[in-house]
Structures are given as structure tokens and as C-alpha cells.
Protein backbone atom coordinates (compact mmCIF):
# COMPACT_ATOMS: atom_id res chain seq x y z
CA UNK A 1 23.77 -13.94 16.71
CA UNK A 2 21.30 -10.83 16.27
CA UNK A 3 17.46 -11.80 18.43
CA UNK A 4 15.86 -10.45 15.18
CA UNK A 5 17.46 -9.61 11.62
CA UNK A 6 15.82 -8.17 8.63
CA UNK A 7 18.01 -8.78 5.45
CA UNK A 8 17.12 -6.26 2.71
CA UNK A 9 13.48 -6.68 3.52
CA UNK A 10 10.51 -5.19 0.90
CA UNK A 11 7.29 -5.52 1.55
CA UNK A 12 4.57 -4.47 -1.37
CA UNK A 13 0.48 -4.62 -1.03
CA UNK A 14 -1.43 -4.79 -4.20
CA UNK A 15 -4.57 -1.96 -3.93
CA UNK A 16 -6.91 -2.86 -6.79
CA UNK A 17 -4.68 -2.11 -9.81
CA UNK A 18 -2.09 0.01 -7.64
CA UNK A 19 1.02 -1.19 -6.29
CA UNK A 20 1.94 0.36 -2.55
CA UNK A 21 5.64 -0.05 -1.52
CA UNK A 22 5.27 -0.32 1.93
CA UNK A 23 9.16 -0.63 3.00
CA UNK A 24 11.61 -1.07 0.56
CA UNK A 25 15.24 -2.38 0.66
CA UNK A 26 15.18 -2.37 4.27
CA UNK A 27 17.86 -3.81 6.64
CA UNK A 28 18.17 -4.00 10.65
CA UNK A 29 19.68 -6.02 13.22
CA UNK A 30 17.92 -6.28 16.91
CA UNK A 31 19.91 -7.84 19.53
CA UNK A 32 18.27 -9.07 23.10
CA UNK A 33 17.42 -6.57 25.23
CA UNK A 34 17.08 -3.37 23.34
CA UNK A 35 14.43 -1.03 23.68
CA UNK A 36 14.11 0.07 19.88
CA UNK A 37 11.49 2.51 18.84
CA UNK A 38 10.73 2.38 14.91
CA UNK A 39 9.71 6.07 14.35
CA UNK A 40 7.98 8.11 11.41
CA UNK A 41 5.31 9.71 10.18
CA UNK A 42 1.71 7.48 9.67
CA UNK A 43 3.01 5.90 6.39
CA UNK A 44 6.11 5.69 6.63
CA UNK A 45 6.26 1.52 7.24
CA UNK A 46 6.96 1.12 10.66
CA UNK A 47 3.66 -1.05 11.57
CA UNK A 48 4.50 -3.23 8.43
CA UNK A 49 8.10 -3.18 9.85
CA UNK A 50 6.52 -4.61 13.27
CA UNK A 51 3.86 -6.93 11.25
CA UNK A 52 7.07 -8.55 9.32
CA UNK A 53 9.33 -8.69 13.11
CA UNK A 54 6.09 -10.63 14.60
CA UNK A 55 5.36 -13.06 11.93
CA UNK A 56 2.29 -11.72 11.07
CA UNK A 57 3.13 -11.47 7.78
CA UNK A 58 5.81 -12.03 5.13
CA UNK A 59 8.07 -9.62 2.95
CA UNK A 60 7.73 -9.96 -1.03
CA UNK A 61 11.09 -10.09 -1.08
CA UNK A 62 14.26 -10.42 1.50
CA UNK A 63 14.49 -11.76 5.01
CA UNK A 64 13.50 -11.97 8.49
CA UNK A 65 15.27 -14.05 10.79
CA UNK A 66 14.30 -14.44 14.26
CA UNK A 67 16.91 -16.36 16.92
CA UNK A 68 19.16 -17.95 14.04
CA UNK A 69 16.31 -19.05 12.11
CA UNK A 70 14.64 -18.05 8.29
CA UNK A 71 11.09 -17.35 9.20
CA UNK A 72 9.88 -18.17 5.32
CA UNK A 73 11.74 -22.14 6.15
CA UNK A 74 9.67 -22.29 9.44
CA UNK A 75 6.43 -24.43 8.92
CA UNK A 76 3.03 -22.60 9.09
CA UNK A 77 1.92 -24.55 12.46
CA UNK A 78 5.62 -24.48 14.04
CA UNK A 79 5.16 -20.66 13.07
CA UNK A 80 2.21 -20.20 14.90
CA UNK A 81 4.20 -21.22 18.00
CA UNK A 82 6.52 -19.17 17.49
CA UNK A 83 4.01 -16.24 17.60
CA UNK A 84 2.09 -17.61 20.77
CA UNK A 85 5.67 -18.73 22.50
CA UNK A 86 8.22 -16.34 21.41
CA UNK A 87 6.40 -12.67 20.63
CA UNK A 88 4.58 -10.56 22.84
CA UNK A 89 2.14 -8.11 21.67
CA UNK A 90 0.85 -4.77 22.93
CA UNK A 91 -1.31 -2.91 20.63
CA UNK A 92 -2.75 0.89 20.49
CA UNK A 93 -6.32 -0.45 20.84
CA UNK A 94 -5.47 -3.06 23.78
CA UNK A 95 -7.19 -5.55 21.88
CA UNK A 96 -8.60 -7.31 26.04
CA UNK A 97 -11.78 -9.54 25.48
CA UNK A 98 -14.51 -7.51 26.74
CA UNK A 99 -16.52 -10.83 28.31
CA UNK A 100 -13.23 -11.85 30.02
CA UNK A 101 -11.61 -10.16 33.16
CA UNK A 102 -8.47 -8.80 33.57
CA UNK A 103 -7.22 -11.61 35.05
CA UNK A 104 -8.41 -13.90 32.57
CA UNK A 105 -7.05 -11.42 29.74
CA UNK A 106 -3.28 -11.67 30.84
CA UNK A 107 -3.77 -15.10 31.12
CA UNK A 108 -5.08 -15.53 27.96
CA UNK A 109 -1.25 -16.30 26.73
CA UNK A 110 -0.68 -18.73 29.04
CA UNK A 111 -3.91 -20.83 28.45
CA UNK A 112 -3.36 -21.20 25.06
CA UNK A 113 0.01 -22.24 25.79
CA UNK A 114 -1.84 -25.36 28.08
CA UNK A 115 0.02 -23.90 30.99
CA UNK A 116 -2.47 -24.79 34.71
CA UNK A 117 -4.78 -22.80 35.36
CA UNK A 118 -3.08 -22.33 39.11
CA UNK A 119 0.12 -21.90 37.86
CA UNK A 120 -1.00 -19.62 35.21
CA UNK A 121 -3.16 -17.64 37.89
CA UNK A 122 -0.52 -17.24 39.98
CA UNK A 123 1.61 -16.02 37.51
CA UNK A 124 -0.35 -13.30 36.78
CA UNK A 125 -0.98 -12.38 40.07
CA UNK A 126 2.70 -11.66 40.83
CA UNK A 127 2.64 -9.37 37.80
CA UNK A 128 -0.72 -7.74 38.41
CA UNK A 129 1.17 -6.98 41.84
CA UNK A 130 4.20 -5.82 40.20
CA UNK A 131 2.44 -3.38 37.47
CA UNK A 132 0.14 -1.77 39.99
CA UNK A 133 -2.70 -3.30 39.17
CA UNK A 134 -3.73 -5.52 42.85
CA UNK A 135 -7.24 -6.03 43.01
CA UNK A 136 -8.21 -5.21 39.80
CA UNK A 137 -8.03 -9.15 38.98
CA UNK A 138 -11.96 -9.40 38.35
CA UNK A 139 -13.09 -6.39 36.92
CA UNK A 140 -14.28 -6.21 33.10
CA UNK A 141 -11.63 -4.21 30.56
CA UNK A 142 -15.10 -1.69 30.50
CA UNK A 143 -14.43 -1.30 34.41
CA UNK A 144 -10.83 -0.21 33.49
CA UNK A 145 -9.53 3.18 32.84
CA UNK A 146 -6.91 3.25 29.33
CA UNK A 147 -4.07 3.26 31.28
CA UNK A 148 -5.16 0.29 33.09
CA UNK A 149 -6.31 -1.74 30.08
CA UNK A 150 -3.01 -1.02 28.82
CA UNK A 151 -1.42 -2.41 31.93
CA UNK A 152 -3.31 -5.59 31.40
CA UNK A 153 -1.98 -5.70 28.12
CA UNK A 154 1.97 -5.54 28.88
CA UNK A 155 1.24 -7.92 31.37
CA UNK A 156 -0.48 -10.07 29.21
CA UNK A 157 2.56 -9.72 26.58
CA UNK A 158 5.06 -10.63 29.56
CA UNK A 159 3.21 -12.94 31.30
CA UNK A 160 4.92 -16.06 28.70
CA UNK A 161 8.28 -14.70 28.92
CA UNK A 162 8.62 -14.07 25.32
CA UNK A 163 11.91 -13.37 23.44
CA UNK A 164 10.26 -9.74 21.81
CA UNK A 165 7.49 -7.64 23.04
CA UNK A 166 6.07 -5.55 19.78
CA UNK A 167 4.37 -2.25 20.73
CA UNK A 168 2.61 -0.67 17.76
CA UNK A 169 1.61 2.73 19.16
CA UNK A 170 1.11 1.74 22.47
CA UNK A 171 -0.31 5.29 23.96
CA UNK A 172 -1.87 6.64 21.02
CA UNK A 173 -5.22 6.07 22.97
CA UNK A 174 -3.47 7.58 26.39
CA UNK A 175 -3.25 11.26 27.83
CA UNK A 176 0.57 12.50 28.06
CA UNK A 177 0.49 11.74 31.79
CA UNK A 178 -0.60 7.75 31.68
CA UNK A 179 1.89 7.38 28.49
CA UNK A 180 4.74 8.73 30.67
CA UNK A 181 3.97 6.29 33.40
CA UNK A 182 3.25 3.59 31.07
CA UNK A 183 6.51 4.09 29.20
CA UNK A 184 8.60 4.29 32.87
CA UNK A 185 6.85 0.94 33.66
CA UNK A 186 8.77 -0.77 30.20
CA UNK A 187 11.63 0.78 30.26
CA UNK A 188 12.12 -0.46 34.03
CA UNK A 189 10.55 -4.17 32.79
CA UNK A 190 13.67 -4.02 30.16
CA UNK A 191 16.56 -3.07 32.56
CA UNK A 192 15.41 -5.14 35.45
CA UNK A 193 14.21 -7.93 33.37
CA UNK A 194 16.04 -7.72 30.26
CA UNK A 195 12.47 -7.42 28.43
CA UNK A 196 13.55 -6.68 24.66
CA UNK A 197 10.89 -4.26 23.11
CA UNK A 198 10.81 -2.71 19.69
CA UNK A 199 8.28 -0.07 19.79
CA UNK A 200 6.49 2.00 16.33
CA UNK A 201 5.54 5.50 17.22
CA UNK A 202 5.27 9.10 16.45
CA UNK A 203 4.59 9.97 19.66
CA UNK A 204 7.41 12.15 20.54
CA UNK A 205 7.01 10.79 23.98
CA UNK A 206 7.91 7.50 23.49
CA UNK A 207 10.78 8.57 21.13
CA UNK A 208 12.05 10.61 23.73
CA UNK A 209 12.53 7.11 25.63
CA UNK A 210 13.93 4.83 23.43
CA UNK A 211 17.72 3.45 23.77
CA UNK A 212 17.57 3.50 20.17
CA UNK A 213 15.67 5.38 17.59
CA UNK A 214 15.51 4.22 13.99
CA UNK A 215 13.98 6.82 12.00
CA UNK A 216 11.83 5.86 8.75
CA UNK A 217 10.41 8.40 5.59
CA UNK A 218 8.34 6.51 2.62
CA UNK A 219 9.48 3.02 3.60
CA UNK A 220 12.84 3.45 3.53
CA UNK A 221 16.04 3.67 6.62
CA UNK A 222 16.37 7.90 7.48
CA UNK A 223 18.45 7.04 10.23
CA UNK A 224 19.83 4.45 13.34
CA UNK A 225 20.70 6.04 16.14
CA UNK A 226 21.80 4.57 19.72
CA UNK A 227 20.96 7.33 22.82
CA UNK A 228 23.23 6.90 25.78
């Protein structure tokens, strides 16, 4: 059974009077584990693609199907446990609380979740200490450099052990060096940890990493390609 599987999957926004075709007729299986990056051109549908994969939104027509199950079937309040339990998100932007620290960012997750707060706090100190960031635990995301706010952000993503981390352009705010770190950091999270992340880029740099590529143009499947 595929981790994630989109079945013929459109997805159509209505602009005023206009119709935009986001992705159209598009199919894809994701199986645990993978580290997928969803490349094209701004445009092309990949963010929808990731929007539809995290249940932030539905497709106007086909299917997405995450661990064996219809997401359209799933309840909207189981649903939004499934996003909180199951999905891990790291965005461009970091999207940290600016009032919180960076501790009490990655644990954000985790709190909602009604986890302790001392089981929670050690949690995230064990993965503050494994992403390089040890006593940065107090300071404010303003006191953080990108690369560190981003670091805060995968470990908030990982911190609940969630079945699919989404990336959507996760160093389009970071210098080629602090990407290429960044990108070494996942990449080591999904072969040491089996971590499954599906990435959307354009950043050549974080195609060059991907296990698998899956290239969109204008909504549509270009090409699926596995790199050894």
C-alpha cells in the first residue's frame, strides 16, 4: 500500500470570471521513505500538488489517498488530526511565532497534540542537539539567522514523528551555502530515520538532491524519474 496516492487528481480555482487549471489529470504514488522533489517552473502546480498531499485542500475532481484511506470520506475534525498527527510542514517563509522561542516553536506540534510539557521539552531538546542548534533553546526566531529559523522549523515538523514532511520551497529565503547544509541535514534525517519528504522546488539545488525528481509544465506530469 502506497504512504500517499493521487488518483487522476485536478485541481481548478475560480479567478473572478476566469477558470485557472491548476493541475490537471494528475497521478502519483509516494511510498514511505522517499525523498521526492516535485519540480517546475513558478506555475507549474507543484505547491497545489503539496496543498492537495497535506490536506490543506481538496481536488475538484479525482483522489488523494493517504495510508489506505480516501481523504474526501475522512471527517472534517478527524481530518484535522490527521494534519496535526500525520503531516509535517516546513515552509519557505518558516512560518515560527515571533513572541515564542525556539524552543517553544518546535514544540508547538507537540502541545497541540496535549503531549507534557516535560516530555515534549525534552523531546525537543534531543533534536535541537541533533540539528545543531544547542543553546539556542530561548532565543526569539528575530535572534535567529535563516538557516537557523529553518532548523527550528524541520525540527518542529519532526518533532511528532509524522508519516510525511511537506517542504514547499524550503531555501528559497537561504544563500546557496545554508541550503546545501540544510538539504544534507534531510537527506541524512531520511536515511537514518526513514523521514519520508516530498519537497516543491526550482531550486536546482535541491533537485540536484532528490532520490526522485518528478518534473511538472502547466499542471500536468513532464516526467518521474528515480536517481540512484
Amino acid at each position: 500500500m502506497a504512504l500517499i496516492e493521487l488518483k487522476t487528481v485536478s485541481k481548478i480555482y475560480t479567478l473572478g470570471s476566469q477558470e485557472v487549471i491548476a493541475v490537471k489529470d494528475f497521478s502519483l504514488q509516494l511510498e514511505k521513505g522517499e525523498f521526492c522533489v516535485l519540480a517546475g517552473p513558478s506555475g507549474s502546480g507543484k505547491t497545489t500538488l503539496l496543498n492537495l498531499i497535506g490536506c490543506l485542500d481538496q481536488p475538484s475532481a479525482g483522489e488523494v489517498w493517504l495510508e489506505g484511506r480516501n481523504v474526501a470520506t475522512v471527517p472534517a475534525k478527524e481530518l484535522a488530526a490527521i494534519r496535526l498527527n500525520k503531516i509535517g510542514f516546513i515552509f519557505q517563509s518558516y512560518n515560527l511565532i515571533p513572541v515564542l522561542t525556539a524552543a517553544e516553536n518546535a514544540e508547538f506540534t507537540l502541545m497541540l497534540q496535549g503531549m507534557d510539557k516535560k516530555v515534549r521539552r525534552e523531546k525537543v531538546r534531543r533534536w535541537f542537539v541533533d540539528l545543531g542548534l544547542e543553546g539556542l533553546e530561548e532565543r526569539k526566531p528575530s535572534d535567529l539567522s535563516g538557516g537557523q529559523q529553518q532548523r527550528v522549523a524541520i525540527a518542529r515538523a519532526m518533532a511528532s514523528d509524522p508519516a510525511v514532511i511537506l517542504a514547499d520551497e524550503p531555501t528559497a529565503n537561504l544563500d546557496s551555502q545554508t541550503s546545501e547544509e540544510l538539504l544534507a541535514v534531510m537527506q541524512r534525517l531520511n536515511e537514518e530515520r526513514g523521514a519520508t519528504f516530498v519537497f516543491s522546488s526550482h531550486d536546482p539545488l535541491v533537485i540536484a538532491h532528490g532520490k526522485r525528481v518528478v518534473r511538472l509544465v502547466d499542471g500536468h506530469l513532464e516526467s518521474d524519474q528515480c536517481v540512484s
